[in-house]
C-alpha atoms as a PDB file:
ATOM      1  CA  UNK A   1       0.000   0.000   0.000  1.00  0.00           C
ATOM      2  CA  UNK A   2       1.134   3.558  -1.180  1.00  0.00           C
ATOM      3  CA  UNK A   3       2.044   5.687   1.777  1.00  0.00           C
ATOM      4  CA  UNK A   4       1.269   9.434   2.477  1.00  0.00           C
ATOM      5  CA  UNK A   5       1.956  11.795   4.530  1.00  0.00           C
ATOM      6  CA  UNK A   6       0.270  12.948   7.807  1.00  0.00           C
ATOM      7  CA  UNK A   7       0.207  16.710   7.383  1.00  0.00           C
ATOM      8  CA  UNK A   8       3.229  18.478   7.377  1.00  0.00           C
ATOM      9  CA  UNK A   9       4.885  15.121   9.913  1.00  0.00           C
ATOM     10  CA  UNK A  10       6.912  12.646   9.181  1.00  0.00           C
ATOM     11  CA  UNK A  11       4.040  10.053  10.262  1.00  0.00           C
ATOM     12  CA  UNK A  12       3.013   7.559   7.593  1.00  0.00           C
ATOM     13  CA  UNK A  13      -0.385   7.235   6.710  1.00  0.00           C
ATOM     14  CA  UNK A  14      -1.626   3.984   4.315  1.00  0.00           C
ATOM     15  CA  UNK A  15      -3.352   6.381   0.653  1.00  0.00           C
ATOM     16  CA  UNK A  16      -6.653   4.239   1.416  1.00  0.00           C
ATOM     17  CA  UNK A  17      -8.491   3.986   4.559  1.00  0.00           C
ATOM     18  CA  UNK A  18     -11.473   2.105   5.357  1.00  0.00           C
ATOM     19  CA  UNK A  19     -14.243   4.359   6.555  1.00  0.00           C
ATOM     20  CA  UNK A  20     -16.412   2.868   8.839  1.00  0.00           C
ATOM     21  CA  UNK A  21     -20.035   4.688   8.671  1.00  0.00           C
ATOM     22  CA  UNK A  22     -21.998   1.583   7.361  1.00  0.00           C
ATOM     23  CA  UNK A  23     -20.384  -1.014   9.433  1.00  0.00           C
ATOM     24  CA  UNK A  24     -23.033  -1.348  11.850  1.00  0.00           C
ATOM     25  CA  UNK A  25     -25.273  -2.959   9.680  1.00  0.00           C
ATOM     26  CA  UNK A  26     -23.115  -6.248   9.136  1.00  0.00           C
ATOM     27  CA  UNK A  27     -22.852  -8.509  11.462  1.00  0.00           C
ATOM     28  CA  UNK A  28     -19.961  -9.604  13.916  1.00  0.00           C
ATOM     29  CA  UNK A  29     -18.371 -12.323  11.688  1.00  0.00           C
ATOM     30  CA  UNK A  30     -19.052 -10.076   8.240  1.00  0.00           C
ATOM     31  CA  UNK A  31     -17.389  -6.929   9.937  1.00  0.00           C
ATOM     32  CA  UNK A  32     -14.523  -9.481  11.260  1.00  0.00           C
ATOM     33  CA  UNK A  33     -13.832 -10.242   7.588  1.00  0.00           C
ATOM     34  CA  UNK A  34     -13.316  -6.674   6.497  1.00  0.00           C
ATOM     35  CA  UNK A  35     -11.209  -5.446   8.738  1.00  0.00           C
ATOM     36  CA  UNK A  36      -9.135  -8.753   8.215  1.00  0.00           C
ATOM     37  CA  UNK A  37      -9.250  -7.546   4.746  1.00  0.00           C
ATOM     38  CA  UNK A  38      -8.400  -4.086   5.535  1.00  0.00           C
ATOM     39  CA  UNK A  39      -4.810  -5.095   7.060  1.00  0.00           C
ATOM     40  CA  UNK A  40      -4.019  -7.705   4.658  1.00  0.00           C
ATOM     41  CA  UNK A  41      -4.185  -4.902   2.097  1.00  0.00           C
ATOM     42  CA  UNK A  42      -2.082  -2.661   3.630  1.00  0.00           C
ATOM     43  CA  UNK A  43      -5.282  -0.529   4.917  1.00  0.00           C
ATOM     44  CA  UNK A  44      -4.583  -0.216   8.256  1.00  0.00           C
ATOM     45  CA  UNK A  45      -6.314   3.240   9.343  1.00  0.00           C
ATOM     46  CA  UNK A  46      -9.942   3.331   9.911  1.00  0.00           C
ATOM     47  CA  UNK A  47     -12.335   6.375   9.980  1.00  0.00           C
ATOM     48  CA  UNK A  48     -15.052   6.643  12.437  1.00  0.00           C
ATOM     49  CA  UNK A  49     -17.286   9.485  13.793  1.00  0.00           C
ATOM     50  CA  UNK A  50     -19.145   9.060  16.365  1.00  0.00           C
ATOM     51  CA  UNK A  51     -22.801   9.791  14.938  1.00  0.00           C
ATOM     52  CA  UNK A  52     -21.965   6.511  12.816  1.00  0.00           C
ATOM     53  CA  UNK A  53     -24.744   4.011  13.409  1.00  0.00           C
ATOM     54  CA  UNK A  54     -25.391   6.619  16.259  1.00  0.00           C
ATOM     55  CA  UNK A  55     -22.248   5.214  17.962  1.00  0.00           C
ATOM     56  CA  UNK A  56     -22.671   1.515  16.614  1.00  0.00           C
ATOM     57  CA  UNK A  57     -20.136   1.509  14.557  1.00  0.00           C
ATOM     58  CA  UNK A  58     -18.221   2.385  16.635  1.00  0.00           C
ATOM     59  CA  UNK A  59     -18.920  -0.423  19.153  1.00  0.00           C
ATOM     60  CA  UNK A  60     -18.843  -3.241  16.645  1.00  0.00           C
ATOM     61  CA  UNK A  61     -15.590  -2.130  15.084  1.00  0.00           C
ATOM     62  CA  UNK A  62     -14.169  -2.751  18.944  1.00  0.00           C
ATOM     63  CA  UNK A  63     -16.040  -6.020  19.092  1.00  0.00           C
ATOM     64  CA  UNK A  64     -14.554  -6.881  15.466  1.00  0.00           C
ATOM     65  CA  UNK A  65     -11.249  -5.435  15.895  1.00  0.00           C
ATOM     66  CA  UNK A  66      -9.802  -7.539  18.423  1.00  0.00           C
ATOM     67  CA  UNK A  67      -6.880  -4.563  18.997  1.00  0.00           C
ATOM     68  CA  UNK A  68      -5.012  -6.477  21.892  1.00  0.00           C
ATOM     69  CA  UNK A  69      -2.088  -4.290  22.846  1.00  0.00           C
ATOM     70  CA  UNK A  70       0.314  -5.014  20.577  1.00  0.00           C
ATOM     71  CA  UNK A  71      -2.341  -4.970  17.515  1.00  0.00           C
ATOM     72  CA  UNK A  72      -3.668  -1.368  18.727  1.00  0.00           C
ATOM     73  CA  UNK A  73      -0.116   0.068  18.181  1.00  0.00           C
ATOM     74  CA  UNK A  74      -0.705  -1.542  14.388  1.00  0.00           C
ATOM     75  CA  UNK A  75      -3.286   0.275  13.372  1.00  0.00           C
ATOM     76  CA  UNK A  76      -4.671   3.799  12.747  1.00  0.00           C
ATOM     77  CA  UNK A  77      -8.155   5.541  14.711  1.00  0.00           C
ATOM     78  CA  UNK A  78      -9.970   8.813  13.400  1.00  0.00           C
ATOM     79  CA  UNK A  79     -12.902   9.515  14.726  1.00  0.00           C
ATOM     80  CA  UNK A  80     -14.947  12.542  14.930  1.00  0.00           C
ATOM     81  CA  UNK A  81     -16.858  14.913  16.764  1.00  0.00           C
ATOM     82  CA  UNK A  82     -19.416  18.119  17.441  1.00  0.00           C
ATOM     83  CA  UNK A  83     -22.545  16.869  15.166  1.00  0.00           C
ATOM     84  CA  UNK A  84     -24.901  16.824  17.966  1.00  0.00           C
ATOM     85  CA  UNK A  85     -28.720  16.849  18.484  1.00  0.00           C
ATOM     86  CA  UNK A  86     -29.628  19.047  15.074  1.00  0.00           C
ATOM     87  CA  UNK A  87     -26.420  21.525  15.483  1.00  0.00           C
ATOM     88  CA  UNK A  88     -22.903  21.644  15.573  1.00  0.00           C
ATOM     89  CA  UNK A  89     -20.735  22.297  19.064  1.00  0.00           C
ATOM     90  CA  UNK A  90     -17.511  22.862  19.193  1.00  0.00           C
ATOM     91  CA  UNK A  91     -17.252  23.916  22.927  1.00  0.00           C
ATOM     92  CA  UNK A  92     -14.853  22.661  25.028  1.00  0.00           C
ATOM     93  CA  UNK A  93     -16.428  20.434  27.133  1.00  0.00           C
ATOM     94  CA  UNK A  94     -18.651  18.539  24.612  1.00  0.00           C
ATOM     95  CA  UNK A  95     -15.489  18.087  22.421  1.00  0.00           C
ATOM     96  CA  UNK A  96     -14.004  16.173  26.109  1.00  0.00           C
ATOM     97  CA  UNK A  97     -17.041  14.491  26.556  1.00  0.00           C
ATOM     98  CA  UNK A  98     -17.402  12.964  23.258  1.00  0.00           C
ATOM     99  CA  UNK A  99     -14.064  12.090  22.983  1.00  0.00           C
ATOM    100  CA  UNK A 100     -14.463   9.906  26.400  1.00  0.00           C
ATOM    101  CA  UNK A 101     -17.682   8.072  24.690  1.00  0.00           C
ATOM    102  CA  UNK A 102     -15.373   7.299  21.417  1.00  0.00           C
ATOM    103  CA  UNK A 103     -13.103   5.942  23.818  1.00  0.00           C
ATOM    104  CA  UNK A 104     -15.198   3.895  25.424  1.00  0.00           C
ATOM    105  CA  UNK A 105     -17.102   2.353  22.426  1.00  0.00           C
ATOM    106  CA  UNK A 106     -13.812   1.795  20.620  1.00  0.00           C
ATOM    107  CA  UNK A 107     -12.404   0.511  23.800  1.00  0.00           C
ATOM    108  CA  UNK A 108      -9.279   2.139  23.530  1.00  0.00           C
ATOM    109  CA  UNK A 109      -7.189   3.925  25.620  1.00  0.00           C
ATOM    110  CA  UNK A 110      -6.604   6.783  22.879  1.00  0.00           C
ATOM    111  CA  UNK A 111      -7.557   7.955  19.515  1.00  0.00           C
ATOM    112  CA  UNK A 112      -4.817   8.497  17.061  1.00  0.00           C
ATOM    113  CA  UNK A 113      -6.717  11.412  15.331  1.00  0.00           C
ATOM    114  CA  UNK A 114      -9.692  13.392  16.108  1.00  0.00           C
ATOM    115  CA  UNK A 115     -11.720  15.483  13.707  1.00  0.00           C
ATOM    116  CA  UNK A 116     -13.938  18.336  14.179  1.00  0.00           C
ATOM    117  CA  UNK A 117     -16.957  17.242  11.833  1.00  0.00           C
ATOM    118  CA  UNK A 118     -18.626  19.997  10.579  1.00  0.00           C
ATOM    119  CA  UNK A 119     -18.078  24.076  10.757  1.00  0.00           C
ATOM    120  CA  UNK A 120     -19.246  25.523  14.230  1.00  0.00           C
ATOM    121  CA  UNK A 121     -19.813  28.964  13.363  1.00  0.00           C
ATOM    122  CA  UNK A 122     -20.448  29.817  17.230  1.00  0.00           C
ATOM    123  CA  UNK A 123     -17.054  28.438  17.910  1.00  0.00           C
ATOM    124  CA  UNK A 124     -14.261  30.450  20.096  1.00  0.00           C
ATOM    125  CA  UNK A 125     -10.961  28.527  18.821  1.00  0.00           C
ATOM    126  CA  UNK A 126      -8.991  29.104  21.850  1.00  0.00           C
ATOM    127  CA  UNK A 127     -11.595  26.739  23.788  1.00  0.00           C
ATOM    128  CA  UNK A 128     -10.850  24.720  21.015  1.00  0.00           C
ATOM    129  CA  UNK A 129      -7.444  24.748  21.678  1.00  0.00           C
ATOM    130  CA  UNK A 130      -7.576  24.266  25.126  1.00  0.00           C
ATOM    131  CA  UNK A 131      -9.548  21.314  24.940  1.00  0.00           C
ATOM    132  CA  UNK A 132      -6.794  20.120  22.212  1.00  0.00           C
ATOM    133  CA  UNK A 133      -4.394  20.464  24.760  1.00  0.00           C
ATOM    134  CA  UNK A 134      -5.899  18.662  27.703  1.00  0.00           C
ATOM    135  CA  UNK A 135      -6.780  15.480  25.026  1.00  0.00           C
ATOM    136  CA  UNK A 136      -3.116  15.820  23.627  1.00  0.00           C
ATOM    137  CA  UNK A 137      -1.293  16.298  27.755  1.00  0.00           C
ATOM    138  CA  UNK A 138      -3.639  13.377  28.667  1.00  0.00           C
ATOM    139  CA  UNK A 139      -2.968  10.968  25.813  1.00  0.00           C
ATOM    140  CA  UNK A 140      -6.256  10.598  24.631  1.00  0.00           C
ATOM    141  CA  UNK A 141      -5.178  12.217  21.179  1.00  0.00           C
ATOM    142  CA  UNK A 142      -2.501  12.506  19.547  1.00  0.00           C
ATOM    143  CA  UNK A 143      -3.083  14.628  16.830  1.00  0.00           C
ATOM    144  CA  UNK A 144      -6.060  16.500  15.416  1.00  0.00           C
ATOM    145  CA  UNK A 145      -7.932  17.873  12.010  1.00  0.00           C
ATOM    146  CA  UNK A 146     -11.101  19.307  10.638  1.00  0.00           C
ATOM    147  CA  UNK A 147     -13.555  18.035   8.462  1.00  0.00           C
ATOM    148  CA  UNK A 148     -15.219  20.168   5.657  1.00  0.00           C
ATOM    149  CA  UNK A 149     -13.696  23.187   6.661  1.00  0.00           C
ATOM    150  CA  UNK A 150     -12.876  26.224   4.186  1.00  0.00           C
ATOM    151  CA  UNK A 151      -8.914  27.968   4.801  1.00  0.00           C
ATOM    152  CA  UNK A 152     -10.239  30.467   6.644  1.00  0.00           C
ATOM    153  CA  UNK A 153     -11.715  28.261   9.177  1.00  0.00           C
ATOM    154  CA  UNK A 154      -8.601  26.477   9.380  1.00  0.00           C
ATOM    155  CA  UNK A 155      -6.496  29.596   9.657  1.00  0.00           C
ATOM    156  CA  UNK A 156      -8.791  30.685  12.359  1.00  0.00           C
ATOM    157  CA  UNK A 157      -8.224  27.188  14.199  1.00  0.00           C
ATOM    158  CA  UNK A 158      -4.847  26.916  13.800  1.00  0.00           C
ATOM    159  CA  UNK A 159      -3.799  30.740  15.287  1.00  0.00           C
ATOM    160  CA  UNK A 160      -5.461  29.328  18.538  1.00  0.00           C
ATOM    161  CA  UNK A 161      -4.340  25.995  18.130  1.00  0.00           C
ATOM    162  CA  UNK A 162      -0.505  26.487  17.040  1.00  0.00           C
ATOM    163  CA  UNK A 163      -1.137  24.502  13.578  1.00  0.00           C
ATOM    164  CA  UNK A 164      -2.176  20.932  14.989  1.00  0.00           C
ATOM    165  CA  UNK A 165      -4.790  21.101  11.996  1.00  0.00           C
ATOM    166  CA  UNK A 166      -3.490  18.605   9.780  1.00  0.00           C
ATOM    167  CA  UNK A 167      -6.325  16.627   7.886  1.00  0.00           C
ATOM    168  CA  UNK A 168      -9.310  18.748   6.311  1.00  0.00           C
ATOM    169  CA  UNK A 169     -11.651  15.515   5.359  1.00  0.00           C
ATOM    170  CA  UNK A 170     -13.784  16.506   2.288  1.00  0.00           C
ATOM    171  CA  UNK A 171     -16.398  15.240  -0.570  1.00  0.00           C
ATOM    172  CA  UNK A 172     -14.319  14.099  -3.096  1.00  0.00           C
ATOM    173  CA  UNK A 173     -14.955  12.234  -6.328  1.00  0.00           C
ATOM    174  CA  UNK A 174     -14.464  12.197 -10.441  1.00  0.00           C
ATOM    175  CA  UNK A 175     -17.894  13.939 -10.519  1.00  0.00           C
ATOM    176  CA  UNK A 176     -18.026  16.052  -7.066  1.00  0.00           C
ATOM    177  CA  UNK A 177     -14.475  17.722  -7.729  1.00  0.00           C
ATOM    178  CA  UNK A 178     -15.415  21.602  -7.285  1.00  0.00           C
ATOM    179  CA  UNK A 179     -12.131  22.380  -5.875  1.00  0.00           C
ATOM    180  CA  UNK A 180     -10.495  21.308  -8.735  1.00  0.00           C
ATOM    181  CA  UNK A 181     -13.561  22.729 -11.242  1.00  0.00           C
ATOM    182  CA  UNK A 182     -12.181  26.015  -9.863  1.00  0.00           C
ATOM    183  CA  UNK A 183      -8.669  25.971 -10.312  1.00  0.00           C
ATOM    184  CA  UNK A 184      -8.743  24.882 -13.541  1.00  0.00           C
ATOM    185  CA  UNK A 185     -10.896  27.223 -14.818  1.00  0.00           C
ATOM    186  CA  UNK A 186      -9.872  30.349 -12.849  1.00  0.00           C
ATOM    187  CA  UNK A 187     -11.583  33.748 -14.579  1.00  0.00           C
ATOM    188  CA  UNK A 188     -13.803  31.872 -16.254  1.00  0.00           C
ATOM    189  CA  UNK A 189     -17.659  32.849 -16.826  1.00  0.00           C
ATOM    190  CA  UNK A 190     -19.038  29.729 -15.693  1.00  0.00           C
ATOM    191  CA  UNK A 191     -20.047  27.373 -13.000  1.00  0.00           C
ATOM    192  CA  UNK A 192     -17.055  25.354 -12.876  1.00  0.00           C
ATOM    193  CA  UNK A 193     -15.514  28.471 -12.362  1.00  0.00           C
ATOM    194  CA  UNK A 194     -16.917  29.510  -9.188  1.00  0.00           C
ATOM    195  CA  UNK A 195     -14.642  29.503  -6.174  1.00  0.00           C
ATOM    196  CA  UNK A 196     -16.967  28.071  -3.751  1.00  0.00           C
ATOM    197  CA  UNK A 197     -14.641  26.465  -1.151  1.00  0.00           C
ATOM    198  CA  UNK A 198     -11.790  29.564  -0.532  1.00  0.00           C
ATOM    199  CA  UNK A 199      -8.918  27.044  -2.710  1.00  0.00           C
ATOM    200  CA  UNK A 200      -9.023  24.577  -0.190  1.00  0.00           C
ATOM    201  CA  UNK A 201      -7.137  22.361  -2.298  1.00  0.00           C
ATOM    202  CA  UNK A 202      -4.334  25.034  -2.833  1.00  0.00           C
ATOM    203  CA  UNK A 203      -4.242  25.933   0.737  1.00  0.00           C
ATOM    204  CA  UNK A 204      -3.767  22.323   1.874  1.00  0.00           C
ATOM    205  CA  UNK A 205      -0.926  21.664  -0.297  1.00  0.00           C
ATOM    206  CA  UNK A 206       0.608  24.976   0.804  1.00  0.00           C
ATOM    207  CA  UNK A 207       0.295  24.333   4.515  1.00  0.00           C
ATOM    208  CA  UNK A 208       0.910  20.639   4.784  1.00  0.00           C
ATOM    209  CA  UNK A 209      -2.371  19.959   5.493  1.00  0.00           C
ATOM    210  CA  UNK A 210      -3.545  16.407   4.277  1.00  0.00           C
ATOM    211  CA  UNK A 211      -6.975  15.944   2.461  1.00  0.00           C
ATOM    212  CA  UNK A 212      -9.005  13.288   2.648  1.00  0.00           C
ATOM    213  CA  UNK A 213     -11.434  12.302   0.429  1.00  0.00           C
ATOM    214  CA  UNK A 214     -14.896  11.316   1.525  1.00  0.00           C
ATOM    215  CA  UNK A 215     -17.736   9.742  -0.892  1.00  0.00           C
ATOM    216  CA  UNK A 216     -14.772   9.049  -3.296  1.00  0.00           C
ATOM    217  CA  UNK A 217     -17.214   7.280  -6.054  1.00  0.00           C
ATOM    218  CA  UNK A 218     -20.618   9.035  -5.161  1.00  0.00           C
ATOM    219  CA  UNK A 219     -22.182  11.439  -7.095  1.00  0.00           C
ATOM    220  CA  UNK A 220     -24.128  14.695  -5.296  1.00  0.00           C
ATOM    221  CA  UNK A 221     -25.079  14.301  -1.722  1.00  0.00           C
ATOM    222  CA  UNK A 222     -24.972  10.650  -1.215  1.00  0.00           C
ATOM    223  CA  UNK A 223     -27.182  10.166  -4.224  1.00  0.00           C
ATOM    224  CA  UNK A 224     -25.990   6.845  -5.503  1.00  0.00           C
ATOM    225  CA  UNK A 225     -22.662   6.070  -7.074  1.00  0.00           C
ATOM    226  CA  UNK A 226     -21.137   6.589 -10.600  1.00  0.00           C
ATOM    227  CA  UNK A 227     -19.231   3.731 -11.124  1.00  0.00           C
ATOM    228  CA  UNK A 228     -21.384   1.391 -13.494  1.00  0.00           C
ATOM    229  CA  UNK A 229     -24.121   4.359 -13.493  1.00  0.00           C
ATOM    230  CA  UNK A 230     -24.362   4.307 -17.448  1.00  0.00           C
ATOM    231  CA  UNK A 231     -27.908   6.250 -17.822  1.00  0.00           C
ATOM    232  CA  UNK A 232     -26.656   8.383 -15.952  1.00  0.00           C
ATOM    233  CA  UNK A 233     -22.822   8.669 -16.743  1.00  0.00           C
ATOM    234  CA  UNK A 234     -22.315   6.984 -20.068  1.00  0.00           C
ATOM    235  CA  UNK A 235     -18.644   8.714 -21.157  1.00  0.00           C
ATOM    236  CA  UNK A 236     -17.426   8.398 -17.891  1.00  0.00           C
ATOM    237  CA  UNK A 237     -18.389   4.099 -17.244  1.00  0.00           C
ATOM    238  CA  UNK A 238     -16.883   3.863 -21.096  1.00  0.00           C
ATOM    239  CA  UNK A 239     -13.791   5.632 -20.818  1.00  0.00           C
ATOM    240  CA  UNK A 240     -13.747   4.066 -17.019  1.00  0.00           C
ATOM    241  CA  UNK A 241     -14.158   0.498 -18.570  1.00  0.00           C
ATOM    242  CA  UNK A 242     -11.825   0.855 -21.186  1.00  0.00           C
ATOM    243  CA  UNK A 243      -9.365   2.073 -18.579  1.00  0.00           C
ATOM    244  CA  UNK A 244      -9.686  -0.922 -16.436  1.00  0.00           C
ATOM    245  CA  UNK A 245      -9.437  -3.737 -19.534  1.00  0.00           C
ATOM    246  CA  UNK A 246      -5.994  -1.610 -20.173  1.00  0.00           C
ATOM    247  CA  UNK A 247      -4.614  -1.867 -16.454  1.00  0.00           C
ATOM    248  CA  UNK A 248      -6.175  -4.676 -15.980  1.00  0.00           C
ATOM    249  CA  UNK A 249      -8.138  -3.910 -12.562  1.00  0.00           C
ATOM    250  CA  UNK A 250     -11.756  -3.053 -12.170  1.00  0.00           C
ATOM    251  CA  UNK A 251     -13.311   0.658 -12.763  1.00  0.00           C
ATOM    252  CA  UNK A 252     -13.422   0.976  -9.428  1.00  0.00           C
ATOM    253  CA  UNK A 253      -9.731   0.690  -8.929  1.00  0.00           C
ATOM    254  CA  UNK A 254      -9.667   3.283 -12.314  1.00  0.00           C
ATOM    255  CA  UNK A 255     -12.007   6.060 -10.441  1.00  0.00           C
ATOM    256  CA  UNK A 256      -9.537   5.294  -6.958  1.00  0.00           C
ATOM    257  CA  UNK A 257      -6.575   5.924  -8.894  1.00  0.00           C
ATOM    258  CA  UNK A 258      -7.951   9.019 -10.388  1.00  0.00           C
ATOM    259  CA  UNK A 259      -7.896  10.386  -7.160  1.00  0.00           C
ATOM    260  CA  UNK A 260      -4.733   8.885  -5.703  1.00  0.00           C
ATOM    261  CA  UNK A 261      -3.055  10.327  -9.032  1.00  0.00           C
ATOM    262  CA  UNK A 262      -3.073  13.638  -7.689  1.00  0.00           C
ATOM    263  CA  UNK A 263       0.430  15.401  -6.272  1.00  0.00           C
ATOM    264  CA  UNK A 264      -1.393  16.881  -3.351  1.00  0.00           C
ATOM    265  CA  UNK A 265      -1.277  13.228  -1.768  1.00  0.00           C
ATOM    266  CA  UNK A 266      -4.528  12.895  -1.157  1.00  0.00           C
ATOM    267  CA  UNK A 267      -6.136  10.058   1.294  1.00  0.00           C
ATOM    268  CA  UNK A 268      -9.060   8.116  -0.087  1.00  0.00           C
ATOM    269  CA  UNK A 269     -11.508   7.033   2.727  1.00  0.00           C
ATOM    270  CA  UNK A 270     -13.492   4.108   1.146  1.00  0.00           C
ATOM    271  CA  UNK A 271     -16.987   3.542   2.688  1.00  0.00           C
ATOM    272  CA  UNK A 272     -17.668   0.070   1.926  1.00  0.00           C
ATOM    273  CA  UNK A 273     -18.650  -3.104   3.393  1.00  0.00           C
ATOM    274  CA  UNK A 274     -16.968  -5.328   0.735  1.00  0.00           C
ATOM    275  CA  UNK A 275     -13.640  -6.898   0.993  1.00  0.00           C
ATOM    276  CA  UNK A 276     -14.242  -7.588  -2.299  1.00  0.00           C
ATOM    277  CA  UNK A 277     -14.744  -3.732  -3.206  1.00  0.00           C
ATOM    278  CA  UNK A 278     -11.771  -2.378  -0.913  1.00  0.00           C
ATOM    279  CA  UNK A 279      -9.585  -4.969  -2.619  1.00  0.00           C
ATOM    280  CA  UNK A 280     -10.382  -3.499  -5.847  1.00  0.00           C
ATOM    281  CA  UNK A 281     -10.030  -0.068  -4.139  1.00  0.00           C
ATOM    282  CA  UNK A 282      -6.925  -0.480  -3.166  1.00  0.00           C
ATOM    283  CA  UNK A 283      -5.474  -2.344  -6.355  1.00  0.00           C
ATOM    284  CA  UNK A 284      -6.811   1.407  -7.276  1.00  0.00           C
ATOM    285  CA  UNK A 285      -4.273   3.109  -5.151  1.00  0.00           C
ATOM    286  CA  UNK A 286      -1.375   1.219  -7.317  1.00  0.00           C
ATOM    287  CA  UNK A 287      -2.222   2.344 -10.755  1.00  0.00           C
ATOM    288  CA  UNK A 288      -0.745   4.790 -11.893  1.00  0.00           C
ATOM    289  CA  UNK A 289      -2.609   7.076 -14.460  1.00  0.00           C
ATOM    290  CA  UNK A 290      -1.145   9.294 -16.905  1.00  0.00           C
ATOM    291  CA  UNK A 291      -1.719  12.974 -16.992  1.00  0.00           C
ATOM    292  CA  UNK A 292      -3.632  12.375 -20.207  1.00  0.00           C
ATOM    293  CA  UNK A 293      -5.649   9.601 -18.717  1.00  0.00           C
ATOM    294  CA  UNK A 294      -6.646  11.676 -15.925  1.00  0.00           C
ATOM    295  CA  UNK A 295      -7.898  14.816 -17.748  1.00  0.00           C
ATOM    296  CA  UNK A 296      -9.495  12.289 -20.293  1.00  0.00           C
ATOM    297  CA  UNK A 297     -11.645  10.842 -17.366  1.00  0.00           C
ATOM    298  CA  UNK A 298     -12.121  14.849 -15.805  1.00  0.00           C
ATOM    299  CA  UNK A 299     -13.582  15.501 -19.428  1.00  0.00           C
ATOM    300  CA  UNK A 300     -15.649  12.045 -19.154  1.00  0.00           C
ATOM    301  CA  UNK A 301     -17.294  12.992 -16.174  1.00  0.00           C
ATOM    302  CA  UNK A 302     -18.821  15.857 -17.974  1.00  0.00           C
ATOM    303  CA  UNK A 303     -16.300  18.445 -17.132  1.00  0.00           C
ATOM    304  CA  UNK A 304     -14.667  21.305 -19.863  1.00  0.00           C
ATOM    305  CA  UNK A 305     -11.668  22.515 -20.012  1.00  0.00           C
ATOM    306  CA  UNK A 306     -11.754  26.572 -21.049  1.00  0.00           C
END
């Protein structure tokens, strides 16, 4: 498995992780198998949050897990926080007290990463930071990012927080890519043009900040996916299929490597229950596009090019 970088450290993350939002509805043997799966491929980093399953998934990944000691030190936790009852909360003590459920449902002593979930626009960062540095003094956490943030945000966080932002998790895919839309068509009059996320992408890559991609084969809002979607998406499952005879992988693997192609070295957080489907995922992470190949499946996915 292709490593990355964890923000601007010199801690190595697998390029795939296995996000863990749908887990709760397997059962204990079925969610044994993935994550079996997981670390024979390599994928040793899991995403959680903990309004997953509303905190089941979190509690069967523990049951499933089996993280003795020595495994726990193997692998990778993110989970995240401050969705809560219909609004976000970023306040100190909720981001403590949710941190001490994850805990407990993981059944773990600490978390390796914790992620703010969603924009609190009520939030005062230095509370923020202090409650970053009573998780970090007390070894619950060891190191911390945002998801779905903007730079400013970020910026904001990080004054008060002395840049421990290192992960900005966002919706990425061949068909929901607005923050690259933007940058390729910068002073353009149209939609792909419109800067509606600040650069994000740009900023990361500038401030060693890694991205991770969420919904990495989903079109819209959790809509449906793409991949094999031909009413929908004819150019892109051709150009995808042809893609995948050529490398000989799956177009699965082809849409994973289109985002694993990227130099900002991004981290693709697949969703599924399937070991069959993260195996193909990951075979994704080792295939190596060319530039033409990945602007030919941009263009597929209905993009233009000014």
């Amino acid at each position: 498995m292709k490593q990355i970088s964890l923000g601007n450290t010199a801690v190595s993350l697998p390029q795939v992780a296995l996000g863990c939002m749908r887990i709760s509805s397997l059962e204990l043997p079925a969610a044994e198998q993935l994550i079996g799966t997981a670390l024979e491929c390599g994928v040793n980093f899991f995403d959680h949050a903990d309004i997953y399953g509303g905190g089941e998934s979190e509690r069967l990944f523990a049951r499933a897990a089996h993280l003795n000691a020595d495994r726990r030190e193997q692998v990778i936790l993110q989970s995240k926080c401050a969705i809560h009852d219909g609004f976000y909360d970023f306040s100190r003590d909720y981001i403590l007290k949710s941190v001490d459920g994850i805990l407990q449902r993981l059944q773990t002593e600490y978390l390796d990463i914790l992620l703010l979930h969603r924009p609190d626009t009520l939030m005062e960062p230095e509370e923020v930071a202090e409650a970053f540095d009573r998780l970090q003094s007390s070894g619950k956490v060891r190191w911390f990012g945002v998801s779905n943030h903007n730079p400013m945000q970020i910026a904001l966080l990080n004054r008060a927080c002395g840049g421990r932002v290192l992960i900005d998790q966002l919706q990425l895919s061949l068909t929901e890519c607005g923050m690259i839309d933007a940058g390729l068509n910068v002073n353009m009059h149209k939609d792909d043009g419109i800067n509606r996320d600040g650069s994000v992408l740009e900023y990361c890559r500038l401030n060693g900040i890694t991205i991770q991609a969420w919904s990495p084969f989903q079109y819209g809002f959790f809509e449906g996916t793409f991949v094999g979607n031909n009413e929908k998406f004819p150019k892109l499952n051709e150009v995808l299929s042809r893609l995948a005879a050529e490398y000989g992988v799956t177009p699965t693997a082809i849409a994973a490597a289109w985002i694993c192609r990227h130099p900002a070295g991004i981290q693709l957080i697949a969703g599924t229950t399937s070991p069959a489907r993260l195996r193909e995922i990951c075979a994704g992470a080792g295939t190596e596009l060319s530039r033409a190949e990945w602007y030919e499946l941009y263009k597929a996915a209905g993009k233009t090019l000014p």
